[in-house]
PDB file of N, CA and C in Angstrom:
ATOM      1  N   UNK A   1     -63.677  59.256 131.173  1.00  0.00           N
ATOM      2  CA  UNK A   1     -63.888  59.092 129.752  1.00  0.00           C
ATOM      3  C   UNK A   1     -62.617  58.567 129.078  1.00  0.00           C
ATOM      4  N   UNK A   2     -61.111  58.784 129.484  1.00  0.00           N
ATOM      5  CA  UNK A   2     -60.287  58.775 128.854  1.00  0.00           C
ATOM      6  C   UNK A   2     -59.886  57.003 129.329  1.00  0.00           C
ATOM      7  N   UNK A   3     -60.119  57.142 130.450  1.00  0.00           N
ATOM      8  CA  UNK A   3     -60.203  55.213 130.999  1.00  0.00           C
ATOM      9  C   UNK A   3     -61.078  54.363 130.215  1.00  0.00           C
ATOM     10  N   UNK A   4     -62.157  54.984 130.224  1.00  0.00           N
ATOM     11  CA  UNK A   4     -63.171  54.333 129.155  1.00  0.00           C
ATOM     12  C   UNK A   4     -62.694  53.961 127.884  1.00  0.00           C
ATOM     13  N   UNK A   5     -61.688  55.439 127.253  1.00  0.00           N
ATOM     14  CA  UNK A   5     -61.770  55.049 126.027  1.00  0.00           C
ATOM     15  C   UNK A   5     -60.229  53.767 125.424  1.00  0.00           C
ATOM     16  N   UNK A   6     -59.424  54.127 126.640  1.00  0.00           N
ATOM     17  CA  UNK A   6     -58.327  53.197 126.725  1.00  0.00           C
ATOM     18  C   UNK A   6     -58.662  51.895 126.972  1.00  0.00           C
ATOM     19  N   UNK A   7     -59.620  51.428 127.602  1.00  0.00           N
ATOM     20  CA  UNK A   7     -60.347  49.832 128.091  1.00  0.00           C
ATOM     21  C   UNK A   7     -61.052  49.324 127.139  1.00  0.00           C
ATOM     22  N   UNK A   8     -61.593  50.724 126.073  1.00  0.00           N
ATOM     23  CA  UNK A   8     -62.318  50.025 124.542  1.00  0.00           C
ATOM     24  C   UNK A   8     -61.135  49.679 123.517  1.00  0.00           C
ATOM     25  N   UNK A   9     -60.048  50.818 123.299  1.00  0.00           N
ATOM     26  CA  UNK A   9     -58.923  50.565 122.577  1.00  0.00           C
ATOM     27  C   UNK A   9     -58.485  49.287 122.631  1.00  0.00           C
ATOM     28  N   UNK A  10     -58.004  48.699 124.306  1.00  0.00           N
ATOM     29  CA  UNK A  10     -57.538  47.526 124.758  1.00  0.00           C
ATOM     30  C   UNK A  10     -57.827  46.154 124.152  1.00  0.00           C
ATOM     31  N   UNK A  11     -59.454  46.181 124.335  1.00  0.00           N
ATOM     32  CA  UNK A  11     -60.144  45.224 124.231  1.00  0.00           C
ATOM     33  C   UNK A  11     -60.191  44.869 122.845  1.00  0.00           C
ATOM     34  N   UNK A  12     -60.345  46.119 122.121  1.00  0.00           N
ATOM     35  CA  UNK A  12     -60.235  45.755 120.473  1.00  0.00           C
ATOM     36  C   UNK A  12     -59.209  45.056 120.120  1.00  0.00           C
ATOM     37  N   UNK A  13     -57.892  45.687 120.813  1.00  0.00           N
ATOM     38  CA  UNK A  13     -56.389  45.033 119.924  1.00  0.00           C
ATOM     39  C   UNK A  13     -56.353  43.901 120.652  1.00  0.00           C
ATOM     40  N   UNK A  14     -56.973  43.198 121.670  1.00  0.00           N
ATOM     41  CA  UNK A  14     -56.725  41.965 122.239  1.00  0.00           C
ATOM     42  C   UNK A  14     -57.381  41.074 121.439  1.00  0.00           C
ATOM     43  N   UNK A  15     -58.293  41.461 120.881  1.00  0.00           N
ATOM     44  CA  UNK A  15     -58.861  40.912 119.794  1.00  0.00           C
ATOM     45  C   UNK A  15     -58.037  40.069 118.588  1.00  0.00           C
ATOM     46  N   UNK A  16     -56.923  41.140 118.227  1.00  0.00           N
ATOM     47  CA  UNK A  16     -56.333  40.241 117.361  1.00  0.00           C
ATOM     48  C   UNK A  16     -54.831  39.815 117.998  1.00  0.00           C
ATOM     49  N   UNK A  17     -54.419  40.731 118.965  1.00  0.00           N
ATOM     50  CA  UNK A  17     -53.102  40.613 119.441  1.00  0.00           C
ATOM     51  C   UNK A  17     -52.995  39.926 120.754  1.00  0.00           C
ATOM     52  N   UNK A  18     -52.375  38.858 121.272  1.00  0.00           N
ATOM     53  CA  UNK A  18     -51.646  38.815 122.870  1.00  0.00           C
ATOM     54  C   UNK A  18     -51.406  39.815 123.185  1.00  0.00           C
ATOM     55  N   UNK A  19     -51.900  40.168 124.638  1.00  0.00           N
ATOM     56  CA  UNK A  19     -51.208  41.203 125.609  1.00  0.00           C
ATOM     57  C   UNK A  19     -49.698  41.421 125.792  1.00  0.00           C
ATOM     58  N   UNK A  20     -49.120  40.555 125.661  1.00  0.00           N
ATOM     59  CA  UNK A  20     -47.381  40.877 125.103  1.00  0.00           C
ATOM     60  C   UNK A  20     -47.477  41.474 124.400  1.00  0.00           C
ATOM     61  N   UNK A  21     -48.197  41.246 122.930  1.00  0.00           N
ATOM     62  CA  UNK A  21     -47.486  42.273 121.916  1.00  0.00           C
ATOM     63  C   UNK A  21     -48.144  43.454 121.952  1.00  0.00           C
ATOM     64  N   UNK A  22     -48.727  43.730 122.577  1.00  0.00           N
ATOM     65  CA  UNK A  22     -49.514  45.323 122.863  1.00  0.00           C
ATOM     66  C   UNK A  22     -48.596  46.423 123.661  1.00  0.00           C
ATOM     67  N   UNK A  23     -48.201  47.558 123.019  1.00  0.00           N
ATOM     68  CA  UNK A  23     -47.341  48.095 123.592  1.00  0.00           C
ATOM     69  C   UNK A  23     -48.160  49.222 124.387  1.00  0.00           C
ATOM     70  N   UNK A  24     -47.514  50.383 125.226  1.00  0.00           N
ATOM     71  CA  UNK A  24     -47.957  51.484 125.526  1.00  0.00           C
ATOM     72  C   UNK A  24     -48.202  52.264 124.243  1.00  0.00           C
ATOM     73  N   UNK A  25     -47.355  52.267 123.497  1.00  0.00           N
ATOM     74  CA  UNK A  25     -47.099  53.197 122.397  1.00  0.00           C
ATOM     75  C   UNK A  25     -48.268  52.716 121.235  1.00  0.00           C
ATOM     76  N   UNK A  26     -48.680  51.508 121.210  1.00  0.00           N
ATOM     77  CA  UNK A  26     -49.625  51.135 119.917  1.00  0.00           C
ATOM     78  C   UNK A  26     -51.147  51.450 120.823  1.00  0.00           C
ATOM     79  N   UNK A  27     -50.929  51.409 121.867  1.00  0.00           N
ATOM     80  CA  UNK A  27     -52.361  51.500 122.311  1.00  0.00           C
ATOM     81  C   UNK A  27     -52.433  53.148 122.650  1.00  0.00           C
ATOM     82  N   UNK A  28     -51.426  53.878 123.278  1.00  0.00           N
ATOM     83  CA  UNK A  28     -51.961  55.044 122.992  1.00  0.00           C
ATOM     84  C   UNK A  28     -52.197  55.597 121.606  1.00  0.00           C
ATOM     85  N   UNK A  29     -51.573  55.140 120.374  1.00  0.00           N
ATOM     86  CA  UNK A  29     -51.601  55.789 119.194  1.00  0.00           C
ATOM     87  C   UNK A  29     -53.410  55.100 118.954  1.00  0.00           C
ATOM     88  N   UNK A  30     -53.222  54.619 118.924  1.00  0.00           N
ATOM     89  CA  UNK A  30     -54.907  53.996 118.279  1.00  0.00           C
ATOM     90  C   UNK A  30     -56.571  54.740 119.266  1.00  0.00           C
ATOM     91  N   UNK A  31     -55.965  54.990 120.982  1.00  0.00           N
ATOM     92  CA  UNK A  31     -56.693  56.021 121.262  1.00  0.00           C
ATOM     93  C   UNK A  31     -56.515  57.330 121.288  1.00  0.00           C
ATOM     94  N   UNK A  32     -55.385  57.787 120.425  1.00  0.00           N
ATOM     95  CA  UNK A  32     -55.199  58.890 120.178  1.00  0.00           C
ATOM     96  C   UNK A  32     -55.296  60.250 121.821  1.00  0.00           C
ATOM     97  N   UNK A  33     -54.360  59.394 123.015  1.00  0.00           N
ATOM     98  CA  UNK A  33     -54.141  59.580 124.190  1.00  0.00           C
ATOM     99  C   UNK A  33     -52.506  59.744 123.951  1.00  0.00           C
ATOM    100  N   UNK A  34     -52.017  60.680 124.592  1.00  0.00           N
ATOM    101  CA  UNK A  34     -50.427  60.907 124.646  1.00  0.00           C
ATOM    102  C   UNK A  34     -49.789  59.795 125.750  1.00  0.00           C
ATOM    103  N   UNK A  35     -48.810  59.907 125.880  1.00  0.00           N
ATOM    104  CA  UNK A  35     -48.504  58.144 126.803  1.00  0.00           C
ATOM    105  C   UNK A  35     -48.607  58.971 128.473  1.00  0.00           C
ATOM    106  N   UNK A  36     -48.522  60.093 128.537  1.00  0.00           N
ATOM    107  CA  UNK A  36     -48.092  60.745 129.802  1.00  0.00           C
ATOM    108  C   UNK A  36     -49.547  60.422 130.394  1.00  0.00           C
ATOM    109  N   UNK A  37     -50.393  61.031 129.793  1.00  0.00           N
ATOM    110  CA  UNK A  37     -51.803  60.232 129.955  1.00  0.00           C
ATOM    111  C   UNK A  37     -52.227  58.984 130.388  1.00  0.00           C
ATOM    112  N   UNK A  38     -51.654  58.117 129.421  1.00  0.00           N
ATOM    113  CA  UNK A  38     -51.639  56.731 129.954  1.00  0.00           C
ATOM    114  C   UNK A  38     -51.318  56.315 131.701  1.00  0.00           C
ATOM    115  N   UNK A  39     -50.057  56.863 131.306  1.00  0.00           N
ATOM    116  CA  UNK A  39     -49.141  56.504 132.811  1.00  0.00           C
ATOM    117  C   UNK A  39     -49.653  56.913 133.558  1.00  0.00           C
ATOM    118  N   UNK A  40     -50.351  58.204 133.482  1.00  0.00           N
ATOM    119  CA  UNK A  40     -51.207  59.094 134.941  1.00  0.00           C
ATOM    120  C   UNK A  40     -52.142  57.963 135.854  1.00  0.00           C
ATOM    121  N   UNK A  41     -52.282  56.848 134.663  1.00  0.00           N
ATOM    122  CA  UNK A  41     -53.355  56.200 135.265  1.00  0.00           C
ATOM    123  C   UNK A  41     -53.298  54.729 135.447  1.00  0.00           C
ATOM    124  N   UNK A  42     -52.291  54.092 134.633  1.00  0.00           N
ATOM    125  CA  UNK A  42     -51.689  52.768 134.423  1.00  0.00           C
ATOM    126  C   UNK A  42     -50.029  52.353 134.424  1.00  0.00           C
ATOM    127  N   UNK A  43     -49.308  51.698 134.897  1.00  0.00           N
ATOM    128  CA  UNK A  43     -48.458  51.330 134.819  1.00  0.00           C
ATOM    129  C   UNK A  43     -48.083  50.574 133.388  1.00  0.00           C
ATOM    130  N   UNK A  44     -48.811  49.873 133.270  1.00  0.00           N
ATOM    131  CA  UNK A  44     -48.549  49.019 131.470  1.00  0.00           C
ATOM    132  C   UNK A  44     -49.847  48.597 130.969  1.00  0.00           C
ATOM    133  N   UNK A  45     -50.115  47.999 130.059  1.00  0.00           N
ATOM    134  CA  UNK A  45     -51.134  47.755 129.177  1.00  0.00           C
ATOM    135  C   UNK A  45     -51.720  46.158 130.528  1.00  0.00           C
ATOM    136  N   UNK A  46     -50.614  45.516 131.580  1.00  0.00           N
ATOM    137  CA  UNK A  46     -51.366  44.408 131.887  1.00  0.00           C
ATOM    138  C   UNK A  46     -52.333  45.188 133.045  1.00  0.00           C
ATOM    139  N   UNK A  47     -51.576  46.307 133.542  1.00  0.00           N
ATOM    140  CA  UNK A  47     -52.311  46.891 134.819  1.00  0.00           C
ATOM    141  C   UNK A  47     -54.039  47.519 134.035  1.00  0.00           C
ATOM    142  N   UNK A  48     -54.191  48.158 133.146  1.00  0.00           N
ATOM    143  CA  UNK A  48     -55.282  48.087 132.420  1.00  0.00           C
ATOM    144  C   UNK A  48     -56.029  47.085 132.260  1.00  0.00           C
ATOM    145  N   UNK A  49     -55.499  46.183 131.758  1.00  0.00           N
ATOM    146  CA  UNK A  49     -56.030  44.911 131.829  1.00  0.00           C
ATOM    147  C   UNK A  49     -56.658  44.370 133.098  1.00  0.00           C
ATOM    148  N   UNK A  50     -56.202  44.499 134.274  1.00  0.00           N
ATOM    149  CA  UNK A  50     -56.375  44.151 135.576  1.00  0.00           C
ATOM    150  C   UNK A  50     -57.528  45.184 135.861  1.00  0.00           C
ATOM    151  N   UNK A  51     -57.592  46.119 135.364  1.00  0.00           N
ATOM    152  CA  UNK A  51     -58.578  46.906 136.049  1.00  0.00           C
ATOM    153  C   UNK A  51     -60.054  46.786 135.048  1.00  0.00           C
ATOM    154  N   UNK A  52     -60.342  46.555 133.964  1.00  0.00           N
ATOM    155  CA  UNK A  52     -60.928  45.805 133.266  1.00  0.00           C
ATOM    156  C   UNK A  52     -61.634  44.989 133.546  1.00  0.00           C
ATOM    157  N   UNK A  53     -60.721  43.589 134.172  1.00  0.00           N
ATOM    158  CA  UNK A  53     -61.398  42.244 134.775  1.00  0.00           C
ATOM    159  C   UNK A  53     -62.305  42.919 136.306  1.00  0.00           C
ATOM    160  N   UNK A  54     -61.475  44.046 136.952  1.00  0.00           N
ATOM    161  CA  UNK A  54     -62.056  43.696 138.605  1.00  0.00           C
ATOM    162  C   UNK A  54     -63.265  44.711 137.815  1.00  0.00           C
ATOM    163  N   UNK A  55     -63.553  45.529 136.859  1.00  0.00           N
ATOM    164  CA  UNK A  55     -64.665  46.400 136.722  1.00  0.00           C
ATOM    165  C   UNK A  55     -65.818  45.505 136.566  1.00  0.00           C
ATOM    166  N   UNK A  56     -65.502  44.076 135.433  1.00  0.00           N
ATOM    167  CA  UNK A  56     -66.451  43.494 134.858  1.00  0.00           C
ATOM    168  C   UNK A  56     -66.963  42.155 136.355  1.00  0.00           C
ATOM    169  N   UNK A  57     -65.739  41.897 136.710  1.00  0.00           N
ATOM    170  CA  UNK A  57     -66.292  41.042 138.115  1.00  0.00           C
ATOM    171  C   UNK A  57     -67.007  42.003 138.930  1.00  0.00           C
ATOM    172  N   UNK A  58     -66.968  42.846 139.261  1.00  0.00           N
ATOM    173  CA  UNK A  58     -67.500  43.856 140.159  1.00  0.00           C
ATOM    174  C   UNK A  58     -69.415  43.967 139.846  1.00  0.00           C
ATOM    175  N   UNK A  59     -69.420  44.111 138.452  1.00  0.00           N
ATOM    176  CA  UNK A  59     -71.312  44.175 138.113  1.00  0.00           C
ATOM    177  C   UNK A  59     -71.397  43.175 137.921  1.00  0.00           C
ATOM    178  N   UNK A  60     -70.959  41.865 137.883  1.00  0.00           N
ATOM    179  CA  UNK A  60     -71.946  40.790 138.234  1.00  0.00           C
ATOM    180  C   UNK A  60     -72.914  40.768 138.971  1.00  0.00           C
ATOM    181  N   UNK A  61     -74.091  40.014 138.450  1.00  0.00           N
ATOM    182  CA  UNK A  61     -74.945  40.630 139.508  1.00  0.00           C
ATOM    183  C   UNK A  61     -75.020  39.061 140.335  1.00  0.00           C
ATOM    184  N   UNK A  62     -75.013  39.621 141.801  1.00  0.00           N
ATOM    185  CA  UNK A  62     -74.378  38.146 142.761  1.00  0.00           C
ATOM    186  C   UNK A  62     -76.592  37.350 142.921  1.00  0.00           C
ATOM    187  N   UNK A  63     -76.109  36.156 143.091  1.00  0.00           N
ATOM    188  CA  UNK A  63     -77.206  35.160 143.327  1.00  0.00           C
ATOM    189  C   UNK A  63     -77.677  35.212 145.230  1.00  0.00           C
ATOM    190  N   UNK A  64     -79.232  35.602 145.051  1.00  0.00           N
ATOM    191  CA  UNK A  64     -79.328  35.587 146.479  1.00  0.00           C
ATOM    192  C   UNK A  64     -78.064  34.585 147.356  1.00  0.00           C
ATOM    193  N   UNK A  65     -78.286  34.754 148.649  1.00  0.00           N
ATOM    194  CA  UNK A  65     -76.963  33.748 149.512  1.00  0.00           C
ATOM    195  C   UNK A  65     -77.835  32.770 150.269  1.00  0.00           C
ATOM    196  N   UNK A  66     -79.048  32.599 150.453  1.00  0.00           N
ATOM    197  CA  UNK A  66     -79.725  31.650 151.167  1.00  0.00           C
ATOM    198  C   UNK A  66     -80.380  30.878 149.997  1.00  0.00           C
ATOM    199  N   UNK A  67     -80.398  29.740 149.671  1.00  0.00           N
ATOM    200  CA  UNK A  67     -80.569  28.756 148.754  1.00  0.00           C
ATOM    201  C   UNK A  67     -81.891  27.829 149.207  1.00  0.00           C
ATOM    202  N   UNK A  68     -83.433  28.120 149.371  1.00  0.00           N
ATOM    203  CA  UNK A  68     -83.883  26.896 149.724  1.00  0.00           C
ATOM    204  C   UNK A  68     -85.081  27.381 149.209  1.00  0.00           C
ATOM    205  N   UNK A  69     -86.439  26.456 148.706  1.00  0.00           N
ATOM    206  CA  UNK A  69     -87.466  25.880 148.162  1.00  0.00           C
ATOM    207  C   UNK A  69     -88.110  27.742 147.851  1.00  0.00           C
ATOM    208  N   UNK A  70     -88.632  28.516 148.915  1.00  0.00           N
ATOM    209  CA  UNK A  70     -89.284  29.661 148.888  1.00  0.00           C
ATOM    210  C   UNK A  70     -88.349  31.005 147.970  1.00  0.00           C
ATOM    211  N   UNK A  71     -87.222  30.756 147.714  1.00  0.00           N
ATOM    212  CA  UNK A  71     -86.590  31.680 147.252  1.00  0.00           C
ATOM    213  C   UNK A  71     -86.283  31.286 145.455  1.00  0.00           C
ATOM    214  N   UNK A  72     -87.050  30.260 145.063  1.00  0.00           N
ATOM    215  CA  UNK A  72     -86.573  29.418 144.101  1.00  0.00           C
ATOM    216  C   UNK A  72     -86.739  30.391 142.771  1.00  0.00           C
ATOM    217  N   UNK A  73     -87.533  31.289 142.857  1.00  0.00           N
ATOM    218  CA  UNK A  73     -87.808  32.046 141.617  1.00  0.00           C
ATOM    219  C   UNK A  73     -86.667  33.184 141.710  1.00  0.00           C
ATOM    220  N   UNK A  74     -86.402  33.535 143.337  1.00  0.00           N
ATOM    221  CA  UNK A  74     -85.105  34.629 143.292  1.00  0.00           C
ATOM    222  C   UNK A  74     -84.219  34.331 142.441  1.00  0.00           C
ATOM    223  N   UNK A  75     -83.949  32.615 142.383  1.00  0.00           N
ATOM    224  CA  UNK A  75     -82.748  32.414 142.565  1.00  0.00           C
ATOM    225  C   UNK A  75     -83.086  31.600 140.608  1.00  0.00           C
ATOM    226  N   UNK A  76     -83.919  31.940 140.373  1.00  0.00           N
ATOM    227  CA  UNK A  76     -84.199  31.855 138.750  1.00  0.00           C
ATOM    228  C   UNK A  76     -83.780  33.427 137.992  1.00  0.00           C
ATOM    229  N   UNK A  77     -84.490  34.424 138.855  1.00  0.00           N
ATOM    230  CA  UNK A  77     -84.411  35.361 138.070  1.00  0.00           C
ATOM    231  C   UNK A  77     -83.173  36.307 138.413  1.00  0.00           C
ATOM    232  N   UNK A  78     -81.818  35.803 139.455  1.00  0.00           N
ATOM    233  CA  UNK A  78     -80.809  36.222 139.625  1.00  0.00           C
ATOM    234  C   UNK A  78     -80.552  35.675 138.445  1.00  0.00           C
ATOM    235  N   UNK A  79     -80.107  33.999 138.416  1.00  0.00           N
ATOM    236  CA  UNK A  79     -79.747  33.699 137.244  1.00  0.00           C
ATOM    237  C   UNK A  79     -79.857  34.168 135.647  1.00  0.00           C
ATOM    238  N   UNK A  80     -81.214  33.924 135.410  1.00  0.00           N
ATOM    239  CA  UNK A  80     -81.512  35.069 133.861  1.00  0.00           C
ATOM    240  C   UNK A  80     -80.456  36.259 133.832  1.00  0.00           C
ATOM    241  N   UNK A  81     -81.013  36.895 135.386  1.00  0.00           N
ATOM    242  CA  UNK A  81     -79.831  38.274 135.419  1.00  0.00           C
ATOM    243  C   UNK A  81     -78.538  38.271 134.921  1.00  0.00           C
ATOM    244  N   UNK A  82     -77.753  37.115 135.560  1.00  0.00           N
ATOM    245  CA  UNK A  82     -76.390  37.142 135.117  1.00  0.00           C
ATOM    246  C   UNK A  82     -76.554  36.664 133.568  1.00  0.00           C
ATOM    247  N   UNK A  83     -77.040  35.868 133.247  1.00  0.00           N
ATOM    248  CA  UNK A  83     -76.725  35.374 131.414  1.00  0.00           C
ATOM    249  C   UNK A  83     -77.426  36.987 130.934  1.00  0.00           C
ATOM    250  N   UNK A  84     -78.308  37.450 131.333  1.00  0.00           N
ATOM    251  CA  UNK A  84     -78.133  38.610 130.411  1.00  0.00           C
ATOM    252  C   UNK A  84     -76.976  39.808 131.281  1.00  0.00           C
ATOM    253  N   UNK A  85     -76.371  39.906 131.914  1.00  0.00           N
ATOM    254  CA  UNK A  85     -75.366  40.871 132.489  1.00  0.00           C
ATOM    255  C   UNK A  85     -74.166  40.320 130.829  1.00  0.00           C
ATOM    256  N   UNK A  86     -73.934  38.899 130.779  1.00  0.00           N
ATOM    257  CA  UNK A  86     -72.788  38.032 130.433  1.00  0.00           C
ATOM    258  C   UNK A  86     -72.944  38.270 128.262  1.00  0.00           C
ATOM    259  N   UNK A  87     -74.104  38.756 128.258  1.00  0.00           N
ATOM    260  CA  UNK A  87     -74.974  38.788 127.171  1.00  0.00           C
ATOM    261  C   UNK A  87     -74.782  40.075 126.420  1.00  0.00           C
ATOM    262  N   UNK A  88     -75.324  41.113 127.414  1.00  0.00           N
ATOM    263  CA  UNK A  88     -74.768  42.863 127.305  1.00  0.00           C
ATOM    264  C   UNK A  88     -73.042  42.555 127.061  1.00  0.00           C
ATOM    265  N   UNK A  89     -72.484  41.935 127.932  1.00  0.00           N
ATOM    266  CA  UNK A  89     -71.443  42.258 127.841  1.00  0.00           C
ATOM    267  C   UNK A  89     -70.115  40.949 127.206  1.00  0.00           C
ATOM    268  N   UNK A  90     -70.959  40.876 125.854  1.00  0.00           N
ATOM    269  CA  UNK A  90     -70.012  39.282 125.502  1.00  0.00           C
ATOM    270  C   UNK A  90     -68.597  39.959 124.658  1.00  0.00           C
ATOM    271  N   UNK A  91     -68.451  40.670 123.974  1.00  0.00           N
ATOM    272  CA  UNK A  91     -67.404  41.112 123.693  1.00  0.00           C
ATOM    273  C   UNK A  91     -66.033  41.194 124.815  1.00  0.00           C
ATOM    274  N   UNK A  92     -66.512  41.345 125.560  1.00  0.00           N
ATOM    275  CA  UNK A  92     -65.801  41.785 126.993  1.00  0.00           C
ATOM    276  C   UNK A  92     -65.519  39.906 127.471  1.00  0.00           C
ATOM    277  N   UNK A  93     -66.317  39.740 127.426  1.00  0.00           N
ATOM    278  CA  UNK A  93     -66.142  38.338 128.476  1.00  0.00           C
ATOM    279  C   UNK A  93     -65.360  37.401 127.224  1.00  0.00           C
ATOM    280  N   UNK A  94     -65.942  37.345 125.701  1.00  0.00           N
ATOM    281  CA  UNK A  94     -64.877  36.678 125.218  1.00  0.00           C
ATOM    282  C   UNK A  94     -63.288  36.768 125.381  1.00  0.00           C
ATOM    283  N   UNK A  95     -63.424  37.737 124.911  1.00  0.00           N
ATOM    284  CA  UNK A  95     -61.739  38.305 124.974  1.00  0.00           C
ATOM    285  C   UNK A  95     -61.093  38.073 126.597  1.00  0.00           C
ATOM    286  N   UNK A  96     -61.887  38.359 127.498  1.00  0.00           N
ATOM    287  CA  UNK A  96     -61.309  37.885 128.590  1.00  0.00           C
ATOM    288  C   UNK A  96     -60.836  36.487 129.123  1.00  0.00           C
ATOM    289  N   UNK A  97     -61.841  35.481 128.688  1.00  0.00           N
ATOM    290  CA  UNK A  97     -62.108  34.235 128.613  1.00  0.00           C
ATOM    291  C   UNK A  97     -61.274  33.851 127.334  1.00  0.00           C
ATOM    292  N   UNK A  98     -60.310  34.518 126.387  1.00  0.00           N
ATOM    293  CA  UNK A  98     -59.724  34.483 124.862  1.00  0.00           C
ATOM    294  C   UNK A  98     -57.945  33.883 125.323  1.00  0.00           C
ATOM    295  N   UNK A  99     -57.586  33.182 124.811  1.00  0.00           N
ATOM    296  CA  UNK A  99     -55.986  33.068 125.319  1.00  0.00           C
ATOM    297  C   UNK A  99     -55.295  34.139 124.637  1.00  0.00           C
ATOM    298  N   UNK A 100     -55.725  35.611 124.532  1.00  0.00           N
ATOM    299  CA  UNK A 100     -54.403  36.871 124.239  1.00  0.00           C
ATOM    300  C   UNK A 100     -54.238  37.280 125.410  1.00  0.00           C
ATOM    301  N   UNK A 101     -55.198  37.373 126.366  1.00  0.00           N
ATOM    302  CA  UNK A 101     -54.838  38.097 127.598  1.00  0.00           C
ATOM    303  C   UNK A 101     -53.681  37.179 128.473  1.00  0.00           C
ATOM    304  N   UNK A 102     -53.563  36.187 128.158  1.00  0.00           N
ATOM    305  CA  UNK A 102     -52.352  35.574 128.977  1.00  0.00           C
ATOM    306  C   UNK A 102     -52.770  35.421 130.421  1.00  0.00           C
ATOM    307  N   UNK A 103     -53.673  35.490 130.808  1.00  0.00           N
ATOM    308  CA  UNK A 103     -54.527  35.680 132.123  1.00  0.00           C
ATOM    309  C   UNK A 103     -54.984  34.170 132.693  1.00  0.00           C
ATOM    310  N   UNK A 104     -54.437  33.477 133.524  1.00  0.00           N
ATOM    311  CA  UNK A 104     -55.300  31.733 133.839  1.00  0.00           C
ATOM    312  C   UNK A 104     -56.114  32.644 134.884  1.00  0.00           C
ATOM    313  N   UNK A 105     -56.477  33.358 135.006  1.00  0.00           N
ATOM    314  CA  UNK A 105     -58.054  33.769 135.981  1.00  0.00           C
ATOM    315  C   UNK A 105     -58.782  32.941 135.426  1.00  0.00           C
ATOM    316  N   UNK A 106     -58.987  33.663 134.312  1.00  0.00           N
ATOM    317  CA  UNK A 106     -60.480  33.770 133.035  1.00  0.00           C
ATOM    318  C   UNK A 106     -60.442  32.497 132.175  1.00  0.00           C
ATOM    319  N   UNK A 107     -59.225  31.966 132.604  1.00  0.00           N
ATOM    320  CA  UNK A 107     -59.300  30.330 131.490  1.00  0.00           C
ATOM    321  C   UNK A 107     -59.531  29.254 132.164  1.00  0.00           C
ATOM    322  N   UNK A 108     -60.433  28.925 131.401  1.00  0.00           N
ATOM    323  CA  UNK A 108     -60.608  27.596 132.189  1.00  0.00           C
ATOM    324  C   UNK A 108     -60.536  26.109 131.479  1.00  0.00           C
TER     325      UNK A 108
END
């Protein structure tokens, strides 16, 4: 819960701030988490960050792996799947895909 609520904090202030200017200290004050807390579980605001991206790559939902004529609706309704996975979760994917995170993963 307390990861949870630090990865919502995150995401908000990336919103208006670069990940540079995000400190330990502004992001624990805003989730109202002591920093010892923090650290139990993160090294800095980018290692949060990192764990963030592999959560949201992780539920993608993957496209069958065999590609041919009989599977064609699988491979329709994987698709739908992901635009609505990408859909549930656009707040998340903007900001990731946003130039504050400082991240060339997510930029393209």
């Amino acid at each position: 819960m307390t990861k949870r609520l630090l990865q919502n904090v995150l995401l908000d202030l990336l919103e208006q701030n670069e990940l540079a200017a995000i400190s330990v200290t502004s992001l624990c004050a805003e989730a109202d988490v002591h920093r010892s807390t923090f650290y139990k579980y993160y090294a800095d605001p980018c290692d949060l960050l990192k764990e963030i991206e592999q959560d949201i790559l992780g539920q993608i939902p993957t496209p069958p792996q065999i590609l041919d004529r009989q599977n064609q609706d699988q491979l329709l309704l994987s698709t739908a799947s992901f635009f609505d996975f990408v859909k549930q979760n656009e707040k998340t994917f903007r900001i990731l895909f946003g130039k504050n995170t400082g991240n060339d993963v997510f930029h393209i």
